[in-house]
N, C-alpha and C. Protein backbone atom coordinates (compact mmCIF):
# COMPACT_ATOMS: atom_id res chain seq x y z
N UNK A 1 64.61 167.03 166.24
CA UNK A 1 63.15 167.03 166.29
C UNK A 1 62.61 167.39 164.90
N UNK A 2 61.76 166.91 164.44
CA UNK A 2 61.23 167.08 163.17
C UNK A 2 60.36 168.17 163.03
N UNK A 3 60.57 169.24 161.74
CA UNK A 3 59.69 170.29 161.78
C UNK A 3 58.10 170.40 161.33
N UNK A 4 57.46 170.61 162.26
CA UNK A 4 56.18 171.07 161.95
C UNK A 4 55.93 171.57 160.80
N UNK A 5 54.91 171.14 160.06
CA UNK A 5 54.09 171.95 159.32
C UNK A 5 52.70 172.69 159.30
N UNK A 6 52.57 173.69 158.95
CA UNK A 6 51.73 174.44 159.32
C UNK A 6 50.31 174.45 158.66
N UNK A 7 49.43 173.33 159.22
CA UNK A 7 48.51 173.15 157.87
C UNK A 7 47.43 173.54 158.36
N UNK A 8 47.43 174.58 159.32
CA UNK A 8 46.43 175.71 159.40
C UNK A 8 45.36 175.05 161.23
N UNK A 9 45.97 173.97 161.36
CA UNK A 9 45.09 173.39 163.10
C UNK A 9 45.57 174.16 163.81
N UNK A 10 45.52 174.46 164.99
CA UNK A 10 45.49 175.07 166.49
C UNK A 10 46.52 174.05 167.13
N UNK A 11 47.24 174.18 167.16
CA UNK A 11 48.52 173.07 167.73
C UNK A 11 47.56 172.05 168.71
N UNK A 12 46.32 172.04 169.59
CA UNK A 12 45.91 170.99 170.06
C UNK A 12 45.14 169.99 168.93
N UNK A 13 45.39 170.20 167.63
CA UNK A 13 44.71 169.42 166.73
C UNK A 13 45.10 169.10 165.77
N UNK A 14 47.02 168.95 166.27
CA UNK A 14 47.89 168.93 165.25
C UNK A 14 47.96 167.20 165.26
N UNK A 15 47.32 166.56 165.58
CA UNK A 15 47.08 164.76 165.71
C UNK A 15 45.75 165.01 165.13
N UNK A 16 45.28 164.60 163.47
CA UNK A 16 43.88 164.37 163.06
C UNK A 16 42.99 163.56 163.77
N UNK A 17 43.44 162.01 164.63
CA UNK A 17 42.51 162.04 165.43
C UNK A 17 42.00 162.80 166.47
N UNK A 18 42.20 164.21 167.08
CA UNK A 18 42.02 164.84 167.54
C UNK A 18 40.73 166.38 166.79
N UNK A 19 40.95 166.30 165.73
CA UNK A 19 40.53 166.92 165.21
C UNK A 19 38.52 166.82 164.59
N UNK A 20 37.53 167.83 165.33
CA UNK A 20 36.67 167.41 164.87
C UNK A 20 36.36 167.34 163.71
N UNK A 21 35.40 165.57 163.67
CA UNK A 21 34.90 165.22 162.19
C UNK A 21 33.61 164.82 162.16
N UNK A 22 33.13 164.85 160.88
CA UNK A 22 32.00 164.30 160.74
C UNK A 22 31.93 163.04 160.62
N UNK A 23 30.55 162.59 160.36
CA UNK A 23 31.19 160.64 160.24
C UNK A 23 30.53 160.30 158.50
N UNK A 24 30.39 161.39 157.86
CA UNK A 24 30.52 161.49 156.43
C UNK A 24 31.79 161.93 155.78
N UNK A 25 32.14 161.49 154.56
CA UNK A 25 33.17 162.30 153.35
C UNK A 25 32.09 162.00 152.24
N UNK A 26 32.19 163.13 152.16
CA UNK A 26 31.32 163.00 150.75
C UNK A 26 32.31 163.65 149.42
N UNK A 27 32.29 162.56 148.25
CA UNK A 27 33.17 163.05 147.17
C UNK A 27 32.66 163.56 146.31
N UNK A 28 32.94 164.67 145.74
CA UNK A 28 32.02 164.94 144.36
C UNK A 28 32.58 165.30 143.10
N UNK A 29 32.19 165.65 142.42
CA UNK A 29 32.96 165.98 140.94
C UNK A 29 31.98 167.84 140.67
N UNK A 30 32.41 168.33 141.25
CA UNK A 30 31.90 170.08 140.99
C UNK A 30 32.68 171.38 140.40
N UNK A 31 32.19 171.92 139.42
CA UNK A 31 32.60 173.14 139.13
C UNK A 31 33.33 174.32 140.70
N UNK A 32 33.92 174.89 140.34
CA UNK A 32 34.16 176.31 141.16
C UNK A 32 33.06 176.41 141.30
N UNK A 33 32.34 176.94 140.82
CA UNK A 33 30.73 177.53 141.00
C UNK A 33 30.41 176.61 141.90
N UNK A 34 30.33 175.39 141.71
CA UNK A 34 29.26 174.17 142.47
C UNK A 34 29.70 174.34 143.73
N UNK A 35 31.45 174.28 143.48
CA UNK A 35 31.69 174.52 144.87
C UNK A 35 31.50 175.56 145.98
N UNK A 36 31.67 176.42 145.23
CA UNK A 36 30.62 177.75 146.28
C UNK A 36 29.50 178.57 146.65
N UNK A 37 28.86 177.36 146.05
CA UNK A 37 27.34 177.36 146.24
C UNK A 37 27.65 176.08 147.62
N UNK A 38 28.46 175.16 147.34
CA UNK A 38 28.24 174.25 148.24
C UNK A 38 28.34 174.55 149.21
N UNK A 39 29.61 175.52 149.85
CA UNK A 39 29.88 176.37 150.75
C UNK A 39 29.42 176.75 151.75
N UNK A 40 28.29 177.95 151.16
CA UNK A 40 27.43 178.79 151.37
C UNK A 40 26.12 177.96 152.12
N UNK A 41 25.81 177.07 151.26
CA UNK A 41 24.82 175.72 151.89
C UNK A 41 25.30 174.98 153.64
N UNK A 42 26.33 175.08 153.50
CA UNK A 42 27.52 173.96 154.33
C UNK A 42 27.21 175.27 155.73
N UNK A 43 27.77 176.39 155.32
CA UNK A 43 27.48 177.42 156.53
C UNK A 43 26.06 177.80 156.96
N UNK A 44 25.21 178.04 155.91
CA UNK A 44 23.82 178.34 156.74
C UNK A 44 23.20 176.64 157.77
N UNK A 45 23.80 175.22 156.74
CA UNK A 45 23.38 174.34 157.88
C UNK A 45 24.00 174.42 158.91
N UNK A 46 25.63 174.57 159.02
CA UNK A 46 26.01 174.35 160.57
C UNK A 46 25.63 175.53 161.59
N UNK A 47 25.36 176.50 160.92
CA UNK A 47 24.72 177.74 161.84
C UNK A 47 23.49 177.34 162.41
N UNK A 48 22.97 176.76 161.42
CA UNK A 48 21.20 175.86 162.42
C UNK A 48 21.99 174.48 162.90
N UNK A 49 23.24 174.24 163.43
CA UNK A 49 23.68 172.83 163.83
C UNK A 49 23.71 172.13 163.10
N UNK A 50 23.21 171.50 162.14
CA UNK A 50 22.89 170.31 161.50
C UNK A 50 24.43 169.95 161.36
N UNK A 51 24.95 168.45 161.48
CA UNK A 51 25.84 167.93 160.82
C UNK A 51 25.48 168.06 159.57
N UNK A 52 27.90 168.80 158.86
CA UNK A 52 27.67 168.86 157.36
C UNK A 52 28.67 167.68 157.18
N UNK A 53 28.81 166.91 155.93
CA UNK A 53 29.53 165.76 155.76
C UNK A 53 30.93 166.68 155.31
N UNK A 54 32.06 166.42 155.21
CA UNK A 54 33.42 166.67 155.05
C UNK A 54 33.18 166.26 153.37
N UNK A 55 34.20 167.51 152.54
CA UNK A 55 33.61 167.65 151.20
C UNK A 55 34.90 167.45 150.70
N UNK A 56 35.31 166.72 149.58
CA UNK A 56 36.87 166.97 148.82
C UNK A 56 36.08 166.60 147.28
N UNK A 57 36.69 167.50 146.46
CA UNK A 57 35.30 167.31 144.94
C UNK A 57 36.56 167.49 144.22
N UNK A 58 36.42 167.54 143.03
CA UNK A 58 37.32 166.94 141.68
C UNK A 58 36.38 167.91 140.92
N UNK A 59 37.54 168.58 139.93
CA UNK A 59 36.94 169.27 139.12
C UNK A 59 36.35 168.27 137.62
N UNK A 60 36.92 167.13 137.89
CA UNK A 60 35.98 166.25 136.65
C UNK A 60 36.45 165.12 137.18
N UNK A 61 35.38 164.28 136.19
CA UNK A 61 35.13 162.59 136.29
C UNK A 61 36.51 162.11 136.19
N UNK A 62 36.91 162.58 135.12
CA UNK A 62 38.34 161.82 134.84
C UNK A 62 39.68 162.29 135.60
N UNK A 63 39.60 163.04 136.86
CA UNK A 63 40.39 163.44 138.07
C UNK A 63 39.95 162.61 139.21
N UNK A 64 38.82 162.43 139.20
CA UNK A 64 38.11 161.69 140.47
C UNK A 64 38.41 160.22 140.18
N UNK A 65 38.38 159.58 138.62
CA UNK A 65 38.81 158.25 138.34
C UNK A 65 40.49 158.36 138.50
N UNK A 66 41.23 159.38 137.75
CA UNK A 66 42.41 158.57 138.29
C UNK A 66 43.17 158.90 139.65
N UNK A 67 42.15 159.32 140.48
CA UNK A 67 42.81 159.40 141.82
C UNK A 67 41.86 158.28 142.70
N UNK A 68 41.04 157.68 142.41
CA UNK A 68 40.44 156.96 143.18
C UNK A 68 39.92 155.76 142.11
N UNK A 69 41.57 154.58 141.79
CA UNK A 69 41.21 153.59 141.36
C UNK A 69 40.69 152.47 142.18
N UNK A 70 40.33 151.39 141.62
CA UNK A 70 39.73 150.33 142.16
C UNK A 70 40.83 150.30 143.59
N UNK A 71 42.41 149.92 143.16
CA UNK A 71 42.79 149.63 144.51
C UNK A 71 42.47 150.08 145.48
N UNK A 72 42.82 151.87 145.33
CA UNK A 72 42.72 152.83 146.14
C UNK A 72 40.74 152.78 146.73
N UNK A 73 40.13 152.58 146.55
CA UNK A 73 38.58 152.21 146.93
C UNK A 73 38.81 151.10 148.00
N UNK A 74 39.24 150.10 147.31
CA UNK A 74 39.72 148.75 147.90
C UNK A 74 40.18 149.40 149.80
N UNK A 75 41.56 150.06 149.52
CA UNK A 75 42.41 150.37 150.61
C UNK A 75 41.35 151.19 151.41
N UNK A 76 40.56 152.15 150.74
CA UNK A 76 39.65 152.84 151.60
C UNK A 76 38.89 152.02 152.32
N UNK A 77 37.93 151.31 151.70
CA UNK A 77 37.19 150.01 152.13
C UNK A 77 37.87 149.21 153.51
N UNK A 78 39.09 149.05 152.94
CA UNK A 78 39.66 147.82 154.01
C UNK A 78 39.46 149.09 155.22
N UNK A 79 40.03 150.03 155.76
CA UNK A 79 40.21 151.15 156.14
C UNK A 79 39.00 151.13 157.13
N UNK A 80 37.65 151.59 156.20
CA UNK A 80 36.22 152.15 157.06
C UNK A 80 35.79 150.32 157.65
N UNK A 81 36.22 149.32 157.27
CA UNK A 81 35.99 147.94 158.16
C UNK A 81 37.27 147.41 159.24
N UNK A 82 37.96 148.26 159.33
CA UNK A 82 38.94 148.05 160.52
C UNK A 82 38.77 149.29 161.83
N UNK A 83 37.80 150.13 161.55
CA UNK A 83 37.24 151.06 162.38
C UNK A 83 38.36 152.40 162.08
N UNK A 84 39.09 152.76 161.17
CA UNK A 84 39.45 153.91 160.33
C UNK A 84 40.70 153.41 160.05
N UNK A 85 41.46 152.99 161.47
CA UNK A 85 43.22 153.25 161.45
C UNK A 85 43.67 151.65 161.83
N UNK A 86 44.47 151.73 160.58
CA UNK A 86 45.74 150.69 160.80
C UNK A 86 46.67 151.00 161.41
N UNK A 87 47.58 149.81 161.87
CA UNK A 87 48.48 150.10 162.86
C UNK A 87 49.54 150.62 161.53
N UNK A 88 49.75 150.37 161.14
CA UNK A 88 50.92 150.83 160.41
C UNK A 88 50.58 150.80 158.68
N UNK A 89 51.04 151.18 157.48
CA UNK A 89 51.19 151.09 156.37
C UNK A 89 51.80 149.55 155.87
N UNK A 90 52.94 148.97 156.72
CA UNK A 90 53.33 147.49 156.17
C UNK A 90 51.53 147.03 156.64
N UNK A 91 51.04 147.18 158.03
CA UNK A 91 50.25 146.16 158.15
C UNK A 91 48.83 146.28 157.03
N UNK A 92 48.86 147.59 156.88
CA UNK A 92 47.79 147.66 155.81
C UNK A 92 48.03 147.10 154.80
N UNK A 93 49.21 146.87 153.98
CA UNK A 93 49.72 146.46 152.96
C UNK A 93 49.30 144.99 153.03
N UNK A 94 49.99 144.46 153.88
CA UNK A 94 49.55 142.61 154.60
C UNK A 94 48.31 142.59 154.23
N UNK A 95 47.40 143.23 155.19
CA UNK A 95 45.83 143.04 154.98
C UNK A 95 45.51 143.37 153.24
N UNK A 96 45.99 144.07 152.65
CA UNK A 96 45.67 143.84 151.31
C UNK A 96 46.21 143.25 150.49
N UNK A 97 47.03 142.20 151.18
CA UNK A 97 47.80 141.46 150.14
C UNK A 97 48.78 142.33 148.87
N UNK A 98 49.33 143.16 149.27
CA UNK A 98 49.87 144.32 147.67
C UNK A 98 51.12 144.32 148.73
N UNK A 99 52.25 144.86 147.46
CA UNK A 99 53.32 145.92 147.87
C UNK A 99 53.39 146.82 148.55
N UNK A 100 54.28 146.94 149.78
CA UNK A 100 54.28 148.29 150.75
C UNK A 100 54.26 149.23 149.94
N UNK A 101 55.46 149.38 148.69
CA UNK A 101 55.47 150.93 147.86
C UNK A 101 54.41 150.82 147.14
N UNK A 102 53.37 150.23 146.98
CA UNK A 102 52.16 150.53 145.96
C UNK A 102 51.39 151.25 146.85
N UNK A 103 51.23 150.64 148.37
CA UNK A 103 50.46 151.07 149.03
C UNK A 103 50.56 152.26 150.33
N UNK A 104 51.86 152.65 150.29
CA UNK A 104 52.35 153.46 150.20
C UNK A 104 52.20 154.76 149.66
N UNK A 105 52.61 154.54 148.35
CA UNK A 105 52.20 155.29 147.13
C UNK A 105 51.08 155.81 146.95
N UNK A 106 49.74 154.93 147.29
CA UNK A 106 48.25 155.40 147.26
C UNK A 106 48.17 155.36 148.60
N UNK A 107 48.74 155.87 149.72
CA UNK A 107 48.48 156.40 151.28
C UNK A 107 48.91 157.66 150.95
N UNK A 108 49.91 157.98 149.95
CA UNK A 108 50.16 159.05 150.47
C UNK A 108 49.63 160.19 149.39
N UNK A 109 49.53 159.58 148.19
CA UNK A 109 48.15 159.86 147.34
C UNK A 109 47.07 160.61 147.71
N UNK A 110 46.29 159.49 148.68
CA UNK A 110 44.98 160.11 149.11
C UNK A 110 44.74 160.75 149.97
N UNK A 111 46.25 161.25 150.78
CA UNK A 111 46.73 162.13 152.05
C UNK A 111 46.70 163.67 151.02
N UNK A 112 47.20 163.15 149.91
CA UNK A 112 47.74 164.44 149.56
C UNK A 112 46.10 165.26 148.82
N UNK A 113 45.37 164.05 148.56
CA UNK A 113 44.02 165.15 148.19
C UNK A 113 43.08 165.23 149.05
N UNK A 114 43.27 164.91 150.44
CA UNK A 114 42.48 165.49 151.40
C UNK A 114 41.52 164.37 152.18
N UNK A 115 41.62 162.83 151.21
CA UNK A 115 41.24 161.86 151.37
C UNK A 115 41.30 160.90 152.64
N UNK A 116 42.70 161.03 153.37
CA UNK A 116 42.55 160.49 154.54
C UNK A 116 43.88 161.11 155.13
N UNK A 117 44.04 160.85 156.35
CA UNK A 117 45.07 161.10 157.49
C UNK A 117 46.74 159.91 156.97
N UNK A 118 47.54 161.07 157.76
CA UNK A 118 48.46 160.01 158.10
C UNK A 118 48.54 160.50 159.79
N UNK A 119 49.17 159.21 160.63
CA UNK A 119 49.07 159.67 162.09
C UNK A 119 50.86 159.34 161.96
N UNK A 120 51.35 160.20 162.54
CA UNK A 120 53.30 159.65 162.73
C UNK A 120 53.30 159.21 163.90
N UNK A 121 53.40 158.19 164.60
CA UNK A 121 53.88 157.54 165.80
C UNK A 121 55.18 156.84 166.25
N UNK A 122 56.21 157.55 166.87
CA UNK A 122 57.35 156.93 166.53
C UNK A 122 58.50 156.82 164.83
N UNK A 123 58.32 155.65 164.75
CA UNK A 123 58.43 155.31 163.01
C UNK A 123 57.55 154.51 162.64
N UNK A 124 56.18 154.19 162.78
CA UNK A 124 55.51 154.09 162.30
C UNK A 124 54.35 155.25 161.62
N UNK A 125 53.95 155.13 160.46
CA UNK A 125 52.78 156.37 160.05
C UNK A 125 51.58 155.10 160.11
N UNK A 126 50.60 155.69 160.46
CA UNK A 126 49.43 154.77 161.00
C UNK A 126 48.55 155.89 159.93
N UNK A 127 47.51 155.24 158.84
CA UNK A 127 47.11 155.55 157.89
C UNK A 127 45.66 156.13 158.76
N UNK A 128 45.09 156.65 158.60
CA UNK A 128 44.01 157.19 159.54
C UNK A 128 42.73 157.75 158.73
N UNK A 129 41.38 157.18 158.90
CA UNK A 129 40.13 157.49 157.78
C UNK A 129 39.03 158.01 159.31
N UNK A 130 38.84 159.06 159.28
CA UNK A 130 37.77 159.36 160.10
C UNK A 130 36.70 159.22 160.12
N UNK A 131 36.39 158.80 158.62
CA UNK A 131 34.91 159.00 158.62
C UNK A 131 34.20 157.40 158.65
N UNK A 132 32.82 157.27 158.93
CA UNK A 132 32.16 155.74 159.42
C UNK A 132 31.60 155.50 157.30
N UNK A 133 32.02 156.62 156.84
CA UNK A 133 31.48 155.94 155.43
C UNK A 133 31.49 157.28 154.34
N UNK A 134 31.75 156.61 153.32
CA UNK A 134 32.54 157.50 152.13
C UNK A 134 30.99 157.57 151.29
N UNK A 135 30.90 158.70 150.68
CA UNK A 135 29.72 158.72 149.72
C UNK A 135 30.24 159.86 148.40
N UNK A 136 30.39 158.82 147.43
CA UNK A 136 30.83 159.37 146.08
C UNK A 136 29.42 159.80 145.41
N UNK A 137 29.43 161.07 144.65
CA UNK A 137 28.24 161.91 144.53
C UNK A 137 28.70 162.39 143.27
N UNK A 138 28.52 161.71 142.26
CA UNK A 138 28.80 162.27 140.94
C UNK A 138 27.48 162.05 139.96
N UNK A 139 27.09 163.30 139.37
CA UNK A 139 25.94 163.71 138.33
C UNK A 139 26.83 163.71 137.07
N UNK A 140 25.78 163.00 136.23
CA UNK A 140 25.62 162.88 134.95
C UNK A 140 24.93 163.51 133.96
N UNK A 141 25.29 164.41 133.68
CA UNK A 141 24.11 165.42 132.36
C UNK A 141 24.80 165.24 130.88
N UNK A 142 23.27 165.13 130.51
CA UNK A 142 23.42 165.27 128.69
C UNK A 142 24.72 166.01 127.95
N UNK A 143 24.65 165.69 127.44
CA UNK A 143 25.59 166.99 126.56
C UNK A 143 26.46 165.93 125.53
N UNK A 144 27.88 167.02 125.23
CA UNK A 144 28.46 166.37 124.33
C UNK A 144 29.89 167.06 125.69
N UNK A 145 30.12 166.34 126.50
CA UNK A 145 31.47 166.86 127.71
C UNK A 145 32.55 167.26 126.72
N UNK A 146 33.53 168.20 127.07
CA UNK A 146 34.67 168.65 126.50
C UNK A 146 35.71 167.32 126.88
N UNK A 147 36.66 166.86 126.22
CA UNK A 147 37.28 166.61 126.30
C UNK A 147 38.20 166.18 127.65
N UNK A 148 38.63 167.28 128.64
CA UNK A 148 39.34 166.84 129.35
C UNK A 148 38.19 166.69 130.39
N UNK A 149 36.91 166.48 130.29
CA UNK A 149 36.07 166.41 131.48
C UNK A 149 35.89 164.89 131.62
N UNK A 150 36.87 163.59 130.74
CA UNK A 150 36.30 162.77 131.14
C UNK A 150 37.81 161.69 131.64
């Protein structure tokens, strides 16, 4: 039997489709700071209820570009127009016309920054996007950026 990992669910929510979501991801590019201000925002709305969108932010532009190239957009895309989940990683691959290990490679990529699900079924991993739509949220200010901010 294969060992569990412990990535912090309640064993009834150890299947992400099981797990409540919003039907936002919102991406951003934020400081530490930004981010815990965002936080703080995120808890006083769900305390008045309001749906908050699901947050994964990049500490700069040029982290957020090379983890979310054109393909990888592409694969997301195909993803939120098949209603989240492919049956499998070959079949996603098919539907995008690419290499299983490319696509592969960027499944397990965007698993690993918080970007989407994998579901294990059997031997198939069924690639899994919860949300009804992705919203990339990156600000632009003046300045002269340091170096590794781009």
């Amino acid at each position: 039997m294969p060992e569990l990992i412990d990535d912090g669910w309640p064993e009834k929510y150890r299947d992400p489709r099981d797990r409540p979501q919003p039907s936002v991801l919102r991406v951003t590019v934020e400081s530490f700071e930004g981010i815990r201000e965002e936080t703080r925002n995120a808890i006083e709305t769900v305390s008045e209820g309001d749906e908050q969108p699901a947050i994964v932010s990049f500490a700069t532009v040029g982290e957020l570009r090379t983890i979310l190239t054109d393909r990888r957009i592409e694969l997301l895309r195909t993803l939120l127009a098949i209603g989240g989940a492919a049956e499998s990683i070959s079949v996603l691959a098919d539907d995008l016309d690419r290499d299983y290990r490319a696509v592969h490679n960027d499944v397990s990529l965007l698993v690993d920054h918080g970007l989407l699900f994998v579901v294990e079924e059997s031997r198939s991993k069924r690639p899994y996007l919860p949300y009804e739509r992705i919203h990339l949220d990156v600000e632009l200010v003046g300045g002269t950026p340091a170096k590794s901010t781009l």
